[in-house]
N, C-alpha and C. Protein backbone atom coordinates (compact mmCIF):
# COMPACT_ATOMS: atom_id res chain seq x y z
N UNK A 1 0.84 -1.17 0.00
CA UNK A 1 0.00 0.00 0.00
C UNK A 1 0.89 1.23 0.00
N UNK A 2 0.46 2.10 -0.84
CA UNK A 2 1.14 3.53 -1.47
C UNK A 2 0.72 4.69 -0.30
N UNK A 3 1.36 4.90 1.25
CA UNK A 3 0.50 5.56 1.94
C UNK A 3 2.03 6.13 2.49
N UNK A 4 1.92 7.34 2.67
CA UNK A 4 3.08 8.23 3.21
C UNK A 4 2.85 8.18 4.67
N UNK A 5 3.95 8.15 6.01
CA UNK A 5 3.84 8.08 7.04
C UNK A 5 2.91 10.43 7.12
N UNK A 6 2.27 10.40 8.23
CA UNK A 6 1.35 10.84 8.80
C UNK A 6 0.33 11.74 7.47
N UNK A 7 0.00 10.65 6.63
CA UNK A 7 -1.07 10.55 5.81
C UNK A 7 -2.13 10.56 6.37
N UNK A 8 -3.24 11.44 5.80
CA UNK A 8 -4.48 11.04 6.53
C UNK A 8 -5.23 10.03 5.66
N UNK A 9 -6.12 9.00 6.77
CA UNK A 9 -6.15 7.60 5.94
C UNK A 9 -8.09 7.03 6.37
N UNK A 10 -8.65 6.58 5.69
CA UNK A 10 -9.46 5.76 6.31
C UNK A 10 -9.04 4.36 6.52
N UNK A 11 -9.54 3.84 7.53
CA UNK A 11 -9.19 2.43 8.07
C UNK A 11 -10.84 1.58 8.06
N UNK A 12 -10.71 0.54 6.84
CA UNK A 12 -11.92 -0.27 6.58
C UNK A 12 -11.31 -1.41 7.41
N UNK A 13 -12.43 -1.59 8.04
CA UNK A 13 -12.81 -3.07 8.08
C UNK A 13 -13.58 -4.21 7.12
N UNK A 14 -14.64 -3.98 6.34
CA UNK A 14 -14.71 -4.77 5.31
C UNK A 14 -15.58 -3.65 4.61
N UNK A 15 -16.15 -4.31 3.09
CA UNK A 15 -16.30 -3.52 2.34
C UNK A 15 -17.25 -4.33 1.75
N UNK A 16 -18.71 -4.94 1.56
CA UNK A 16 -19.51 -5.84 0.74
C UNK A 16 -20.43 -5.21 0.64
N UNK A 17 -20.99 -5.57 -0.73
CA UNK A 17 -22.58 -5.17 -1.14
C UNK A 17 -22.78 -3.63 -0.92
N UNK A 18 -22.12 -3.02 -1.16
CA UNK A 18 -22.40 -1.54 -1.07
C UNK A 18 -22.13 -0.72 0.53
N UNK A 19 -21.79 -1.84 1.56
CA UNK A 19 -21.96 -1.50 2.64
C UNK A 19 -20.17 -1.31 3.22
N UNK A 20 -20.01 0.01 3.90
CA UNK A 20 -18.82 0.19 4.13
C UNK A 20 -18.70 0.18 5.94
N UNK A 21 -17.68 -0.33 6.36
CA UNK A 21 -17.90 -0.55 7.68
C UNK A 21 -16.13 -0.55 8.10
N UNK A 22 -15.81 0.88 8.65
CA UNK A 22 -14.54 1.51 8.84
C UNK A 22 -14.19 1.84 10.62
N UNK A 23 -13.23 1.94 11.06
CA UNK A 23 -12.64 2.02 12.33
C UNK A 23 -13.15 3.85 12.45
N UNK A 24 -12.92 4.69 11.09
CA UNK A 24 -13.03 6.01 10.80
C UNK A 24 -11.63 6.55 10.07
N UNK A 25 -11.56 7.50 10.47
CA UNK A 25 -10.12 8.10 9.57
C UNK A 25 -9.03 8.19 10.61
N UNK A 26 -7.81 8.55 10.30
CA UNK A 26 -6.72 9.10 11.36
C UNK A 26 -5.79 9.45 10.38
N UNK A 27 -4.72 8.89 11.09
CA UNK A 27 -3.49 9.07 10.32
C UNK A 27 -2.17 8.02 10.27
N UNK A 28 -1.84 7.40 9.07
CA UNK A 28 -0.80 6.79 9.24
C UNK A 28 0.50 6.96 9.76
N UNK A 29 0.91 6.02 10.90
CA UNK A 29 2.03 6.69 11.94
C UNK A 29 3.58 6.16 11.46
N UNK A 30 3.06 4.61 10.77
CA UNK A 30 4.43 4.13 10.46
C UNK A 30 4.25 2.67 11.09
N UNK A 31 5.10 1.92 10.38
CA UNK A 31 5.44 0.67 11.20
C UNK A 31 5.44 0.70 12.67
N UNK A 32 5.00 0.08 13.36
CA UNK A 32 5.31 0.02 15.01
C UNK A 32 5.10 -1.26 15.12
N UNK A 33 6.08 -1.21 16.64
CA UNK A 33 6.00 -2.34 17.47
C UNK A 33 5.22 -2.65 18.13
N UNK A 34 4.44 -3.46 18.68
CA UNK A 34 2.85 -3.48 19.25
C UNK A 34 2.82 -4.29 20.78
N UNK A 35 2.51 -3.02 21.59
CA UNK A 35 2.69 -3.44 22.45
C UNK A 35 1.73 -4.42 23.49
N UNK A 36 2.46 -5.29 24.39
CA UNK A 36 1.80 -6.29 25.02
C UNK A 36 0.94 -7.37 23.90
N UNK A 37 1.08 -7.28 22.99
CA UNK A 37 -0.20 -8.29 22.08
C UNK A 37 0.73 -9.59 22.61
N UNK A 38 -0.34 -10.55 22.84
CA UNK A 38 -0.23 -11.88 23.29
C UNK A 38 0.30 -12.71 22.27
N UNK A 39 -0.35 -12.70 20.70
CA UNK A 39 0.79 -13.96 20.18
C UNK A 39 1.72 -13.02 18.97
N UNK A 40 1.40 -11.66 18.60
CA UNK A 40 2.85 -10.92 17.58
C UNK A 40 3.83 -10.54 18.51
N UNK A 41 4.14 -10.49 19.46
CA UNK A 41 5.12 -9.96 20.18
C UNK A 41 5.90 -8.59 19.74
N UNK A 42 7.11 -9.05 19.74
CA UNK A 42 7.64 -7.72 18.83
C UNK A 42 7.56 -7.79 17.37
N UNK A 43 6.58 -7.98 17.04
CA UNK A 43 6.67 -7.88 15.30
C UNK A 43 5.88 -6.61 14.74
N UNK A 44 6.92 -5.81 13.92
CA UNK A 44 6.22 -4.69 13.48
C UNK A 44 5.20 -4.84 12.65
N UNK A 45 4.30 -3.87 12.62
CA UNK A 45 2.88 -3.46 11.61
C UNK A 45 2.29 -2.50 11.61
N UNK A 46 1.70 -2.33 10.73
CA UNK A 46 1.53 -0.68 9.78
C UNK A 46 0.49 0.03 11.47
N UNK A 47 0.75 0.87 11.70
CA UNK A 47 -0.18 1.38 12.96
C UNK A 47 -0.66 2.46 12.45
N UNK A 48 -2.18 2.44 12.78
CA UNK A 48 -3.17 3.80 12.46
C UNK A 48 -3.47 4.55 13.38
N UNK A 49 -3.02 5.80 14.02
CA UNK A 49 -3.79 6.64 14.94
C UNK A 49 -5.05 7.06 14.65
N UNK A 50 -6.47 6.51 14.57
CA UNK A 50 -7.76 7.21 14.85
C UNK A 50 -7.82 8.69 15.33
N UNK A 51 -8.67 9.13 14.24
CA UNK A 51 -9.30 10.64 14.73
C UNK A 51 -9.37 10.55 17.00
N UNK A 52 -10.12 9.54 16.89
CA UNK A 52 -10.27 9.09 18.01
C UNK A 52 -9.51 9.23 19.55
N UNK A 53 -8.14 8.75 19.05
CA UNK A 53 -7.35 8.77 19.98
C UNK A 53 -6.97 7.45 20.06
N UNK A 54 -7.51 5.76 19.37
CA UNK A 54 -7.43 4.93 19.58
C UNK A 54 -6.36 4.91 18.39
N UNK A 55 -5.67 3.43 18.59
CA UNK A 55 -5.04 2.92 17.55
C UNK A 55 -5.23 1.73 16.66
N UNK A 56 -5.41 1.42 15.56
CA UNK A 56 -5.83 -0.03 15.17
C UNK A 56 -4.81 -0.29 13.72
N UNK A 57 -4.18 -1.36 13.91
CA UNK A 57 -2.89 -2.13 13.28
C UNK A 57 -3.79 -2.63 11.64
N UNK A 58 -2.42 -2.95 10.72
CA UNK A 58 -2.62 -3.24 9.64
C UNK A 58 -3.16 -4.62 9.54
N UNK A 59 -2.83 -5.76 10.74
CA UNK A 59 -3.72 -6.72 10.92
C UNK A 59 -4.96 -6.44 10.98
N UNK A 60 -5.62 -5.71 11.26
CA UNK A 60 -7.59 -5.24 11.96
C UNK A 60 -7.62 -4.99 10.63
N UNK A 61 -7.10 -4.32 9.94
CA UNK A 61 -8.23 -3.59 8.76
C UNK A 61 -7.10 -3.00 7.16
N UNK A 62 -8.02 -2.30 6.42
CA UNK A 62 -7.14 -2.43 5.11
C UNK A 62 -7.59 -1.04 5.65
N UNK A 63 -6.12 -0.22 4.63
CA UNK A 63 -6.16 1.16 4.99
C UNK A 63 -5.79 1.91 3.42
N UNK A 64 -6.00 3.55 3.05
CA UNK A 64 -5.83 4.12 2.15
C UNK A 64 -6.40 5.63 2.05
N UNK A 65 -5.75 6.60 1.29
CA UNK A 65 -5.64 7.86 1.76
C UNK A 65 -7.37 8.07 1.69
N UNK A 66 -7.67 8.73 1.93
CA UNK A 66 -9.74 8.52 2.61
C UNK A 66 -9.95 9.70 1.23
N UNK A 67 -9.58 10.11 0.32
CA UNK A 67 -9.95 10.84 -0.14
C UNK A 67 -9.79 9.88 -2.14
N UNK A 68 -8.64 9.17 -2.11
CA UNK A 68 -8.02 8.50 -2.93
C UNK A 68 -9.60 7.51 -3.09
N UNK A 69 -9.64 6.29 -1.47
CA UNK A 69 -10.62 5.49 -1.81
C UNK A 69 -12.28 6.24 -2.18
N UNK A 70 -12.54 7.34 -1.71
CA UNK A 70 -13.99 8.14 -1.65
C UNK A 70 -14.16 7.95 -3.68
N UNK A 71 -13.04 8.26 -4.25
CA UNK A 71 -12.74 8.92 -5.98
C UNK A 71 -13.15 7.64 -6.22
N UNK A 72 -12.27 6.73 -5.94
CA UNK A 72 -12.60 5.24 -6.81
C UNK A 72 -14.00 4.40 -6.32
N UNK A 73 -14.21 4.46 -5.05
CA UNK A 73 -15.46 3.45 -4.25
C UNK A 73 -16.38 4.79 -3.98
N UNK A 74 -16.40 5.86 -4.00
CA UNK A 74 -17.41 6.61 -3.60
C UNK A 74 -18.86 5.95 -3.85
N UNK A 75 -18.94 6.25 -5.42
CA UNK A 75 -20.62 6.02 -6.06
C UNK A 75 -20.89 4.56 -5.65
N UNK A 76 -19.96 3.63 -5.12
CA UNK A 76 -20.77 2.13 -4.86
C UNK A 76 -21.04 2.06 -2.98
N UNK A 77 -20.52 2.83 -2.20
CA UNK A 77 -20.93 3.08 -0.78
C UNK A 77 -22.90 3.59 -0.81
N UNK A 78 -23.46 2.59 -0.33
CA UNK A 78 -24.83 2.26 -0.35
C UNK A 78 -24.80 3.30 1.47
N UNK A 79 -24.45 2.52 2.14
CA UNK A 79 -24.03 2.73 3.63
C UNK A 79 -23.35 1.98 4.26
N UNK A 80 -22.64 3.40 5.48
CA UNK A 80 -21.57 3.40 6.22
C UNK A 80 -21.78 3.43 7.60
N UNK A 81 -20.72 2.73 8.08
CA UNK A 81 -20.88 2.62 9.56
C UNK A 81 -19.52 2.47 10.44
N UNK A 82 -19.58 3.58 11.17
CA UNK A 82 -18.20 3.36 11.92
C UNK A 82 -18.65 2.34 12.96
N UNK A 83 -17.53 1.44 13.49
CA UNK A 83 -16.80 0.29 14.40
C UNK A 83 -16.16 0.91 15.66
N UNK A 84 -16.27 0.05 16.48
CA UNK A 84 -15.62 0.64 17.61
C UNK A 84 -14.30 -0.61 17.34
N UNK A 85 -12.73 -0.11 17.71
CA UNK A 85 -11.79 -0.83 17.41
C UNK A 85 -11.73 -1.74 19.49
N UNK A 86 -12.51 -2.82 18.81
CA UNK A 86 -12.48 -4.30 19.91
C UNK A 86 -11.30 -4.83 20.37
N UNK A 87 -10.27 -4.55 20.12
CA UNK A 87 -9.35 -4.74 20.47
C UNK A 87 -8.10 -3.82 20.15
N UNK A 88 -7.56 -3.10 21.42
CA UNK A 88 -6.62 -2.37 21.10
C UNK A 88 -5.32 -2.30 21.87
N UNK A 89 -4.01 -1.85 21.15
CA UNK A 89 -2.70 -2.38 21.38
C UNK A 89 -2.29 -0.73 21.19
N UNK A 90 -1.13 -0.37 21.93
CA UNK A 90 -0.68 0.41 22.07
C UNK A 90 0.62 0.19 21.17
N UNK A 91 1.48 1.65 20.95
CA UNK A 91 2.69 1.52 19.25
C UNK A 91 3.63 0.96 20.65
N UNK A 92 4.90 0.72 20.27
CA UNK A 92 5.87 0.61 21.02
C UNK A 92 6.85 1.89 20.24
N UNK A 93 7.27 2.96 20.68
CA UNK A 93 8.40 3.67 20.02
C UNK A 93 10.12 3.48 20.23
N UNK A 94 10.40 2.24 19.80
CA UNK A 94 11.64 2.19 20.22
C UNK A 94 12.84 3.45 20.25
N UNK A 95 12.53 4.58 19.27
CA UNK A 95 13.00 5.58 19.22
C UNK A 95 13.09 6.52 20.48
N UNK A 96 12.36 6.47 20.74
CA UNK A 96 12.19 7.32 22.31
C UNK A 96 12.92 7.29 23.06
N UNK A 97 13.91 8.29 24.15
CA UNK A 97 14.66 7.25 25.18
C UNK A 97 13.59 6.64 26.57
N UNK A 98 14.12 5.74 27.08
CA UNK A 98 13.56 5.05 28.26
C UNK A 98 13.55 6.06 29.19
């Protein structure tokens, strides 16, 4: 996926029959490390900051600049529905000092 780090992005969760069903928009932060998840451990993945304040990983959902997908999928979105993200993991910033 063609997405520049702090891109603004929508984050789908699935997409059938006209019906769009998204986490909402944020912004792409970059690869991160994910913290505490029980079976990825330290394995990086694409992390989305939500308008929200929440975060939800490139595992949960497919992502793309929200204005890019509106041009191409606009006219077939019947209806939309934001998700509450059910499970959430915090980035790890190894960059940071301790």
């Amino acid at each position: 996926m063609s997405v520049a780090i702090n891109e603004k992005v929508i984050a789908i969760q699935s997409f059938n029959d006209g019906t769009l069903k998204s986490f909402g928009n944020g912004v792409y932060i970059g690869d991160k490390h994910i913290k505490d998840h029980p079976t990825l451990g330290e394995v990086v993945n694409p992390c989305i900051k939500l308008d929200t304040g929440q975060y939800v990983w490139g595992f949960q959902c497919w992502w793309q600049n929200e204005e890019k997908f509106r041009a191409v999928y606009g006219k077939h979105i019947k209806s939309e529905k934001i998700i509450t993200v059910d499970q959430q993991w915090q980035p790890i910033d190894h960059d940071e000092p301790k």
